[in-house]
C-alpha atoms as a PDB file:
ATOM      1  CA  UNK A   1       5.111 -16.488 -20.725  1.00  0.00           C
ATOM      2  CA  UNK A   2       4.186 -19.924 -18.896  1.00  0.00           C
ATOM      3  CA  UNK A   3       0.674 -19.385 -20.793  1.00  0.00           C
ATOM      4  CA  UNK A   4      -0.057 -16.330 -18.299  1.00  0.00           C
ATOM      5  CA  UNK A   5      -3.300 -15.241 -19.797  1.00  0.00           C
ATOM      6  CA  UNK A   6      -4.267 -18.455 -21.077  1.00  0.00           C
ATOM      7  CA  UNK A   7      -4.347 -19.648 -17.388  1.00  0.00           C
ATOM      8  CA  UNK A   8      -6.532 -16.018 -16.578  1.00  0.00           C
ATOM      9  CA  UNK A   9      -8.889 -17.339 -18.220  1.00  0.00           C
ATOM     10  CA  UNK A  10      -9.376 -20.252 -16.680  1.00  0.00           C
ATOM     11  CA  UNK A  11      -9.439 -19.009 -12.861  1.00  0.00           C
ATOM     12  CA  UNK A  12     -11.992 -17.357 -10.549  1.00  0.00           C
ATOM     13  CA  UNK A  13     -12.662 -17.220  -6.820  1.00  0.00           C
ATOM     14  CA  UNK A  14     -13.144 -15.201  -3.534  1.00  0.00           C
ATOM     15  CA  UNK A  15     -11.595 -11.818  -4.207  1.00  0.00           C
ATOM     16  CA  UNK A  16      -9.930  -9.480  -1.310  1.00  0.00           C
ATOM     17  CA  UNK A  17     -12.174  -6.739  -1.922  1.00  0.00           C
ATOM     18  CA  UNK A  18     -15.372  -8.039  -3.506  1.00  0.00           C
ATOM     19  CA  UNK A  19     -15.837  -7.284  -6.423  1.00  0.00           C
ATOM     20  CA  UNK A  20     -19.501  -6.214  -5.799  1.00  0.00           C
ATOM     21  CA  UNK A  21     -18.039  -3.357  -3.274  1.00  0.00           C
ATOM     22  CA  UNK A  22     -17.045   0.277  -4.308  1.00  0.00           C
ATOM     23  CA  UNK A  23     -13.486   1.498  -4.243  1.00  0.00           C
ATOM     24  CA  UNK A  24     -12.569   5.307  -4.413  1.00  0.00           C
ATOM     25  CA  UNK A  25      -9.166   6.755  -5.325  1.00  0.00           C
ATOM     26  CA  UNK A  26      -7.781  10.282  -4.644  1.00  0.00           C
ATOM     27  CA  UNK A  27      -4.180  11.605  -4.882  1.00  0.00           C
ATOM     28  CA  UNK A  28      -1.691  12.384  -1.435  1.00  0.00           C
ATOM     29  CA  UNK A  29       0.956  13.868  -0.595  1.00  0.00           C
ATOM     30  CA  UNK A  30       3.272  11.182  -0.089  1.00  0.00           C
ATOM     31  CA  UNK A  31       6.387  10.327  -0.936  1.00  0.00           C
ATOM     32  CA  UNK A  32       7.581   6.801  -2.474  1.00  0.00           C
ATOM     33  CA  UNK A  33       8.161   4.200   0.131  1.00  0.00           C
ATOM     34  CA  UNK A  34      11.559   3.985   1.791  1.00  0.00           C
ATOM     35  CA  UNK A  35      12.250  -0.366   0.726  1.00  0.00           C
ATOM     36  CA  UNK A  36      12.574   1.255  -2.886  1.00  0.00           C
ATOM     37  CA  UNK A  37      16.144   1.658  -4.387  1.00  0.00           C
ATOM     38  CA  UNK A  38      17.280   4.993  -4.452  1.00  0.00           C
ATOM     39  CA  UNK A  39      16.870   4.826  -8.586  1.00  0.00           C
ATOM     40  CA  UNK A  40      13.353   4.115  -8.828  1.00  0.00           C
ATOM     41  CA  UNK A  41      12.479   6.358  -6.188  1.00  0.00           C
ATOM     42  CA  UNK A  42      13.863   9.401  -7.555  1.00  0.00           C
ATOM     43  CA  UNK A  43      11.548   8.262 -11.020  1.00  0.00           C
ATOM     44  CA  UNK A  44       8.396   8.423  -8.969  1.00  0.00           C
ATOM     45  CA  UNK A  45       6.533  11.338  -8.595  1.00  0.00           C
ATOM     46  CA  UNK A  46       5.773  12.583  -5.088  1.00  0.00           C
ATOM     47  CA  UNK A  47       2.073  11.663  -5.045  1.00  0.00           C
ATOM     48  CA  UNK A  48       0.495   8.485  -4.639  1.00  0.00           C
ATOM     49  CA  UNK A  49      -2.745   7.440  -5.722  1.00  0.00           C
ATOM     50  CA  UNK A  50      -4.637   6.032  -2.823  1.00  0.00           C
ATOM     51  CA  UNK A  51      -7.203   3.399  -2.966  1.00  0.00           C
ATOM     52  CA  UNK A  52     -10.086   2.779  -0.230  1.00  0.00           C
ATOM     53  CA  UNK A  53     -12.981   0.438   0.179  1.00  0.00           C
ATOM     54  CA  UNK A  54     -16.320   1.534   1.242  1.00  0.00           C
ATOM     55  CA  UNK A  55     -15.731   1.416   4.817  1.00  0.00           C
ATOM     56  CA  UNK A  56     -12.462   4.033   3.829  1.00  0.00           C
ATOM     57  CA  UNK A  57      -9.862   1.452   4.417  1.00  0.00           C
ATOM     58  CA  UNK A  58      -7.052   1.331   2.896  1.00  0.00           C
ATOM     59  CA  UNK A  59      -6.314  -1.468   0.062  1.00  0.00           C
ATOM     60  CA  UNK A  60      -3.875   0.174  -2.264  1.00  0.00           C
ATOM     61  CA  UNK A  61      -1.630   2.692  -2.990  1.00  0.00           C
ATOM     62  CA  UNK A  62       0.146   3.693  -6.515  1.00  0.00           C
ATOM     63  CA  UNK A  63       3.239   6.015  -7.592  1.00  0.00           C
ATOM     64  CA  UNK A  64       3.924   6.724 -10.893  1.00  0.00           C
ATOM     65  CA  UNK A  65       6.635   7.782 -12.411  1.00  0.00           C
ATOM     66  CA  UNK A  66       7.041  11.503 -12.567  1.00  0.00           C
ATOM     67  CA  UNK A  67       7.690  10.502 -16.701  1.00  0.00           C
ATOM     68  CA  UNK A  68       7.897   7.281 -18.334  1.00  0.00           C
ATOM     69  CA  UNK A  69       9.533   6.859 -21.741  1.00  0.00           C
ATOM     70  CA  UNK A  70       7.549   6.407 -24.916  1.00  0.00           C
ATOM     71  CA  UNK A  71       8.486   5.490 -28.446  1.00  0.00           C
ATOM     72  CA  UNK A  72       5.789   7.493 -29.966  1.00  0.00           C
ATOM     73  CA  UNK A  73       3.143   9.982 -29.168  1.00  0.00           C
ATOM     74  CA  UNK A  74      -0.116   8.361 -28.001  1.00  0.00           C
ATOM     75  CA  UNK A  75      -2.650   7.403 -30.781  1.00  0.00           C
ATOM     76  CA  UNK A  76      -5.082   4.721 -29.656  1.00  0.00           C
ATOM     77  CA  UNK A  77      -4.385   1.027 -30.344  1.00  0.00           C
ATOM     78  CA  UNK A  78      -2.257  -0.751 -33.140  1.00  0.00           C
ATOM     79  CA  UNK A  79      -3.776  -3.960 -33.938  1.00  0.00           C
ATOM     80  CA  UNK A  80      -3.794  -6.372 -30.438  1.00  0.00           C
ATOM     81  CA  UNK A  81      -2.023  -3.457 -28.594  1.00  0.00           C
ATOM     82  CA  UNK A  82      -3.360  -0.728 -26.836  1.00  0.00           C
ATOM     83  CA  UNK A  83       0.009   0.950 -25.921  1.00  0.00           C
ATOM     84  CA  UNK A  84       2.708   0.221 -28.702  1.00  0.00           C
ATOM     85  CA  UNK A  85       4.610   3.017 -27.731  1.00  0.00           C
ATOM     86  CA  UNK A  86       5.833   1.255 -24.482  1.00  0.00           C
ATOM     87  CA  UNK A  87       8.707  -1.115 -24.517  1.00  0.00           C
ATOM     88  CA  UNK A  88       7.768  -4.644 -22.928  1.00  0.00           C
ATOM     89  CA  UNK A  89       9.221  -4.536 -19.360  1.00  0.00           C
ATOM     90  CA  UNK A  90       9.258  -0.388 -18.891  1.00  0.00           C
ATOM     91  CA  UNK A  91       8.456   0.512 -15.295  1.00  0.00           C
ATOM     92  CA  UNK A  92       5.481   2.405 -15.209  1.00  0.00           C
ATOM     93  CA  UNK A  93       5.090   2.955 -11.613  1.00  0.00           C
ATOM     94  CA  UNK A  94       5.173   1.397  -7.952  1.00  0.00           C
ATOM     95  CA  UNK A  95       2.034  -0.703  -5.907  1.00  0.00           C
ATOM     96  CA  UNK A  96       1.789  -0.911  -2.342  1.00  0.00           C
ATOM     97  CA  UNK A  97      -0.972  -3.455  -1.284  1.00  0.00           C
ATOM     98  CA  UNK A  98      -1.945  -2.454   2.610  1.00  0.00           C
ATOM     99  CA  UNK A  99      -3.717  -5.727   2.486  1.00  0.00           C
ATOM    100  CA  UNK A 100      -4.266  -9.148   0.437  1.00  0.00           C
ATOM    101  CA  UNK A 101      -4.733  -8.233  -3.337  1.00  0.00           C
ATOM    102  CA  UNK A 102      -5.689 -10.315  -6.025  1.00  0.00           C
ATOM    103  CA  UNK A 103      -4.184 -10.438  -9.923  1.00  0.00           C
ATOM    104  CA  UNK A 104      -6.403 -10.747 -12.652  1.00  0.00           C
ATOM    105  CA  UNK A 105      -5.738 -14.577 -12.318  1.00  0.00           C
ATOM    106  CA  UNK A 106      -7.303 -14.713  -8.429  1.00  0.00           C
ATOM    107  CA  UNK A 107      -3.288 -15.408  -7.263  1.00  0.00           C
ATOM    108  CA  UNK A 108      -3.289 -13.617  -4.174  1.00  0.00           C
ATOM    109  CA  UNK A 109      -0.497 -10.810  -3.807  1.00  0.00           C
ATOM    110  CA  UNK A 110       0.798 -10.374  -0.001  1.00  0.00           C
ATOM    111  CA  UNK A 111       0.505  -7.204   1.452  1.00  0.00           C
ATOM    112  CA  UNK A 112       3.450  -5.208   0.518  1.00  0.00           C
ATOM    113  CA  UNK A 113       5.431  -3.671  -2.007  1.00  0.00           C
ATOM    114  CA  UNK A 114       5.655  -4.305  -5.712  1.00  0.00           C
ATOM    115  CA  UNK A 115       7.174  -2.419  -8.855  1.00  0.00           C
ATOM    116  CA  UNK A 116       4.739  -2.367 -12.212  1.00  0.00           C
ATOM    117  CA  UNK A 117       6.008  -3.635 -15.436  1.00  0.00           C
ATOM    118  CA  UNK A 118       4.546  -3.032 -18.489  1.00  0.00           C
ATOM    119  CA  UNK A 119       4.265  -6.910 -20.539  1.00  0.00           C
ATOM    120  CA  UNK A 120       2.809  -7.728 -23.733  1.00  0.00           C
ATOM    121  CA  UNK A 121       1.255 -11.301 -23.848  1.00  0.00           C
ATOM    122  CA  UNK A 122       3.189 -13.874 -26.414  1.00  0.00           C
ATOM    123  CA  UNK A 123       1.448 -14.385 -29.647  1.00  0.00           C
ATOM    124  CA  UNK A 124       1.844 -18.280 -29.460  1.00  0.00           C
ATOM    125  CA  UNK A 125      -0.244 -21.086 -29.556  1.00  0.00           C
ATOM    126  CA  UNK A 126      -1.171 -21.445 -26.089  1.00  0.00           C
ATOM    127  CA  UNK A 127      -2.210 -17.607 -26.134  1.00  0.00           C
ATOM    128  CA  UNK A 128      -4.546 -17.257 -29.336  1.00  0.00           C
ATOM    129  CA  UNK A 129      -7.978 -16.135 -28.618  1.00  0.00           C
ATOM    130  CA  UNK A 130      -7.095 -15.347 -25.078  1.00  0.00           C
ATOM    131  CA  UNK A 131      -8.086 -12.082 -24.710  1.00  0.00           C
ATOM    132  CA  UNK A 132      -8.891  -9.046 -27.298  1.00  0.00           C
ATOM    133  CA  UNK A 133      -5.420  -7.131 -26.360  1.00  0.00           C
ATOM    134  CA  UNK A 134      -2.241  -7.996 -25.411  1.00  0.00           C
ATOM    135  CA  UNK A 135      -1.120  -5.267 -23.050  1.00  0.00           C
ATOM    136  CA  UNK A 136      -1.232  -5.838 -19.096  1.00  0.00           C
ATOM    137  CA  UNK A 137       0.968  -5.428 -15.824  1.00  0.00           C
ATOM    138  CA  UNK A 138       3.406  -7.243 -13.981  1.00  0.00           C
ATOM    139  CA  UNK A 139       4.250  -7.025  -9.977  1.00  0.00           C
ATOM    140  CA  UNK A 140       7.598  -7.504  -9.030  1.00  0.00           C
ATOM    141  CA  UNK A 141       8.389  -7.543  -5.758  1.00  0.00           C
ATOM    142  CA  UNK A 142      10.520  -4.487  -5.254  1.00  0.00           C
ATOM    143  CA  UNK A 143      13.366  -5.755  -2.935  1.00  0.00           C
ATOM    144  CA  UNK A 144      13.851  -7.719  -6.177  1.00  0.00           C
ATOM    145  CA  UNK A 145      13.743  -4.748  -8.766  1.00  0.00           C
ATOM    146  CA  UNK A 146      15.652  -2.395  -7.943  1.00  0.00           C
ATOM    147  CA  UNK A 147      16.971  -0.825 -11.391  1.00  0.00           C
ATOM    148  CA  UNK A 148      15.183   1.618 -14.049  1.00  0.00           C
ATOM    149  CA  UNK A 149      16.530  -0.622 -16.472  1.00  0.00           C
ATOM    150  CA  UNK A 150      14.474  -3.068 -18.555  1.00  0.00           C
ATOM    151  CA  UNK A 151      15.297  -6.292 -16.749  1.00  0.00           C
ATOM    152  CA  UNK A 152      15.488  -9.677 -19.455  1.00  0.00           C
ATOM    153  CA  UNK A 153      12.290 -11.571 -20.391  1.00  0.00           C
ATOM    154  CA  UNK A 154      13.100 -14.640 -17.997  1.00  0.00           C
ATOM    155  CA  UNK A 155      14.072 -12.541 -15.111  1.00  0.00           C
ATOM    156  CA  UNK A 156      11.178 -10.691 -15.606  1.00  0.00           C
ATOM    157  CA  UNK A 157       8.657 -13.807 -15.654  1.00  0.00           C
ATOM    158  CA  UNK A 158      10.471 -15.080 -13.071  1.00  0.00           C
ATOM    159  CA  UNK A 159      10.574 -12.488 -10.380  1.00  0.00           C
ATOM    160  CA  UNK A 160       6.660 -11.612 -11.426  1.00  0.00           C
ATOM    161  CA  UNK A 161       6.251 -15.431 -10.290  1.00  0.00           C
ATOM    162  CA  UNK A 162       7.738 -14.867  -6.967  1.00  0.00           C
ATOM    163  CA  UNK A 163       5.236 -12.004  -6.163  1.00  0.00           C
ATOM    164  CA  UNK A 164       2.341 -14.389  -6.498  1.00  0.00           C
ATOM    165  CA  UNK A 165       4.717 -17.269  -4.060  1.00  0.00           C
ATOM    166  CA  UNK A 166       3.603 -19.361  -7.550  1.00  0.00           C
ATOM    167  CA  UNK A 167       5.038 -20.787 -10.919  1.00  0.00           C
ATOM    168  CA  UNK A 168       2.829 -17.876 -12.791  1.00  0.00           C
ATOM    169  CA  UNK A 169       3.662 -14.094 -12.784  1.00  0.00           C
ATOM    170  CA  UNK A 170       1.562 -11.854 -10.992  1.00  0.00           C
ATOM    171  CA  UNK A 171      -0.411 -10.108 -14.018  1.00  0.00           C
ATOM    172  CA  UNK A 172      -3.206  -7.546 -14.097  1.00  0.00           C
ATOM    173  CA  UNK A 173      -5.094  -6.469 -16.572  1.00  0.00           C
ATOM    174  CA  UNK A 174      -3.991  -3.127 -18.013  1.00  0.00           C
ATOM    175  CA  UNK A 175      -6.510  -1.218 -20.655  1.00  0.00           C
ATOM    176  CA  UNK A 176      -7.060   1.993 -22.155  1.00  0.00           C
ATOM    177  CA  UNK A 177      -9.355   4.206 -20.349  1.00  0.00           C
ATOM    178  CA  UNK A 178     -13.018   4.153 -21.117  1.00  0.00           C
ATOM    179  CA  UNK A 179     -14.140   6.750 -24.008  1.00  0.00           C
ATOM    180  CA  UNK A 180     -14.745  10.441 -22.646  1.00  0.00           C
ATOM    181  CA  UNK A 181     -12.542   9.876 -19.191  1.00  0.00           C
ATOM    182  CA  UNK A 182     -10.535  12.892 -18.280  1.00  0.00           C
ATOM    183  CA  UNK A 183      -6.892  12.251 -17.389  1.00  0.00           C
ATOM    184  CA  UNK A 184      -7.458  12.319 -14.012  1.00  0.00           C
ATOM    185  CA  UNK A 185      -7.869   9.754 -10.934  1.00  0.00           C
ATOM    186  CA  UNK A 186     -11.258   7.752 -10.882  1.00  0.00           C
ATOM    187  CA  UNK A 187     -12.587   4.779 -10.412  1.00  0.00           C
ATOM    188  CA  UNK A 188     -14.553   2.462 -13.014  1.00  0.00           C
ATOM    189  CA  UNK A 189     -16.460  -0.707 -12.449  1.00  0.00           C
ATOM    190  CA  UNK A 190     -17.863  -2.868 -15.223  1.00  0.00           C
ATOM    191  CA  UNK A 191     -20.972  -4.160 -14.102  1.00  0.00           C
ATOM    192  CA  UNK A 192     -20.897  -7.026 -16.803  1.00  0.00           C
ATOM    193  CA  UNK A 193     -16.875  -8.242 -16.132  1.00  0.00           C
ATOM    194  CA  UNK A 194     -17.262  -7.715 -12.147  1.00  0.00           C
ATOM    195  CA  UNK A 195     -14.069  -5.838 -12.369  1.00  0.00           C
ATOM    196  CA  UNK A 196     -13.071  -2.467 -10.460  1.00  0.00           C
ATOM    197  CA  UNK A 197     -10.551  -0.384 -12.019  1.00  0.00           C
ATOM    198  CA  UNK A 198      -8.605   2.539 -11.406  1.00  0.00           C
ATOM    199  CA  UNK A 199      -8.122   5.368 -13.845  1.00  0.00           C
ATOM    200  CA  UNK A 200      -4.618   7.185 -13.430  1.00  0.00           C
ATOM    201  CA  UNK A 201      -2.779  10.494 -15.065  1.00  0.00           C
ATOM    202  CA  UNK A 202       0.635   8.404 -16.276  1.00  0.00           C
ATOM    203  CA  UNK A 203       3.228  11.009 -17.891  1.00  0.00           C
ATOM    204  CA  UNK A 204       4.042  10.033 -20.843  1.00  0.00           C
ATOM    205  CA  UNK A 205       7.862  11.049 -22.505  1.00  0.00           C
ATOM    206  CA  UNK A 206       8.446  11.186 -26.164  1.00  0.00           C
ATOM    207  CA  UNK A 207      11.753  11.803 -27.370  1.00  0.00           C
ATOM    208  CA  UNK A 208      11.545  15.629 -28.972  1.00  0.00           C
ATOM    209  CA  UNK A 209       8.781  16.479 -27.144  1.00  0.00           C
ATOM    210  CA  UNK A 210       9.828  19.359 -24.039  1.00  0.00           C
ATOM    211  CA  UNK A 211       7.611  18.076 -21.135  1.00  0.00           C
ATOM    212  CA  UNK A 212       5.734  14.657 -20.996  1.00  0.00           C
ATOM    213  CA  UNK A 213       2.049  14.026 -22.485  1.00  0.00           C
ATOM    214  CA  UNK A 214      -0.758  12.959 -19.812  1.00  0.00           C
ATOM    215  CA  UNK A 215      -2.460  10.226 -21.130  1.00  0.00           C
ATOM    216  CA  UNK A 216      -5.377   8.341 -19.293  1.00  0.00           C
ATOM    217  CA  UNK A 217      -4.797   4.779 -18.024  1.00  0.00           C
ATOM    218  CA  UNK A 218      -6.747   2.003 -16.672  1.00  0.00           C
ATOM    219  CA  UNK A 219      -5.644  -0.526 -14.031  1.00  0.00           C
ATOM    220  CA  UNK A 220      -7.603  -3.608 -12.872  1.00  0.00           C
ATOM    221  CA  UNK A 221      -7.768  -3.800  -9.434  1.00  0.00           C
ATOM    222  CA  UNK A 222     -10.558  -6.285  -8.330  1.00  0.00           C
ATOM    223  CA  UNK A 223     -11.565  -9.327 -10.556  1.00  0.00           C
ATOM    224  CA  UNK A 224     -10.588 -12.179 -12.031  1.00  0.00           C
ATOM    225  CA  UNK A 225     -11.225 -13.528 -15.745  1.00  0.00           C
ATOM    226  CA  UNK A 226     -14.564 -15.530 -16.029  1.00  0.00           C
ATOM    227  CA  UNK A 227     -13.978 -18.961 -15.713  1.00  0.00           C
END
């Protein structure tokens, strides 16, 4: 994937919300935003996550979706992947930047709004030793993603790209949540990284299984790989 994480690595720089300042999240009543396709928002449940800075501004807001398919109950990592029971590409949810974001690669992201795609970095040459796991996020911008389905890996690269306005996809930095966290919304800052992340409830749906499983999740919001 146009050595996407290889080129994380290699980037740092002024952030929108410093990554030194303290972000809150809480869930509200509110439905998905109107730009969506009718398909995706009738997948999203009708609660966003909101993010705020320390001054209570806005910066982000996330929908999930009300259940997203998984291969497999949840059972920690396999090898390089933290989440092998999602298919590369699955829609996980919907972003709505109120201001200038960053991706884990500094690119800035234009206020607006953006579908989230589960990706799995290549195992390739230009890739090896890049980062411990392989699981992260891409934005798509959502007048260009309009379908549930699981668009092709090109298309997907490709309209990732166009949400950073740059030849690389837009790609954040997707984790497990830390040990003990309760599958509900929180914020979590690693002192060490410089990073900011949010942890969200995402409803997970395994075939055979009557309602979905709640299983913690952690988004990186604010910072960049060390340079």
């Amino acid at each position: 994937m146009r050595s996407i994480l290889a080129a994380l690595m290699l980037c740092s720089g002024p952030l929108a919300v410093s990554a030194q300042e303290s972000l809150t999240v809480q869930p509200v009543k509110q439905d998905p935003p109107p730009s969506l396709s009718p398909e995706i928002r009738r997948a999203l449940d009708g609660r966003a996550y909101r993010i705020q800075d320390e001054q209570g501004g806005d910066f982000a807001r996330i929908w999930l979706r009300r259940a997203t398919p998984g291969s497999e109950r949840p059972a920690g990592p396999r090898g390089a992947i933290q989440f092998p029971f999602f298919a590369d590409g699955e829609l996980l949810g919907v972003l709505e930047f109120a201001k200038e974001g960053h991706d884990y690669r500094d690119q800035p992201i234009a206020k607006g709004v953006y579908t989230m795609r589960y990706g799995l970095q290549p195992v390739n040459g230009d890739h090896l030793g890049v980062s411990t796991y392989r699981d992260y996020i891409l934005l798509l911008p959502a007048a260009k993603d309009r379908s549930l389905a699981i668009p092709a890996r090109k298309q997907l690269e490709e309209r990732s790209a166009e949400a950073a306005g740059t030849s690389h996809p837009a790609a954040f930095l997707l984790l497990m949540a830390p040990p003990g966290a309760k599958p509900d919304p929180a914020t979590h800052h690693d002192s060490e990284k410089q990073t900011w992340g949010v942890i969200l409830p995402l409803r997970v749906q395994v075939k055979g299984q009557a309602e979905p499983l709640v299983y913690p999740i952690q988004l990186i919001v604010v910072g960049a790989a060390a340079a």
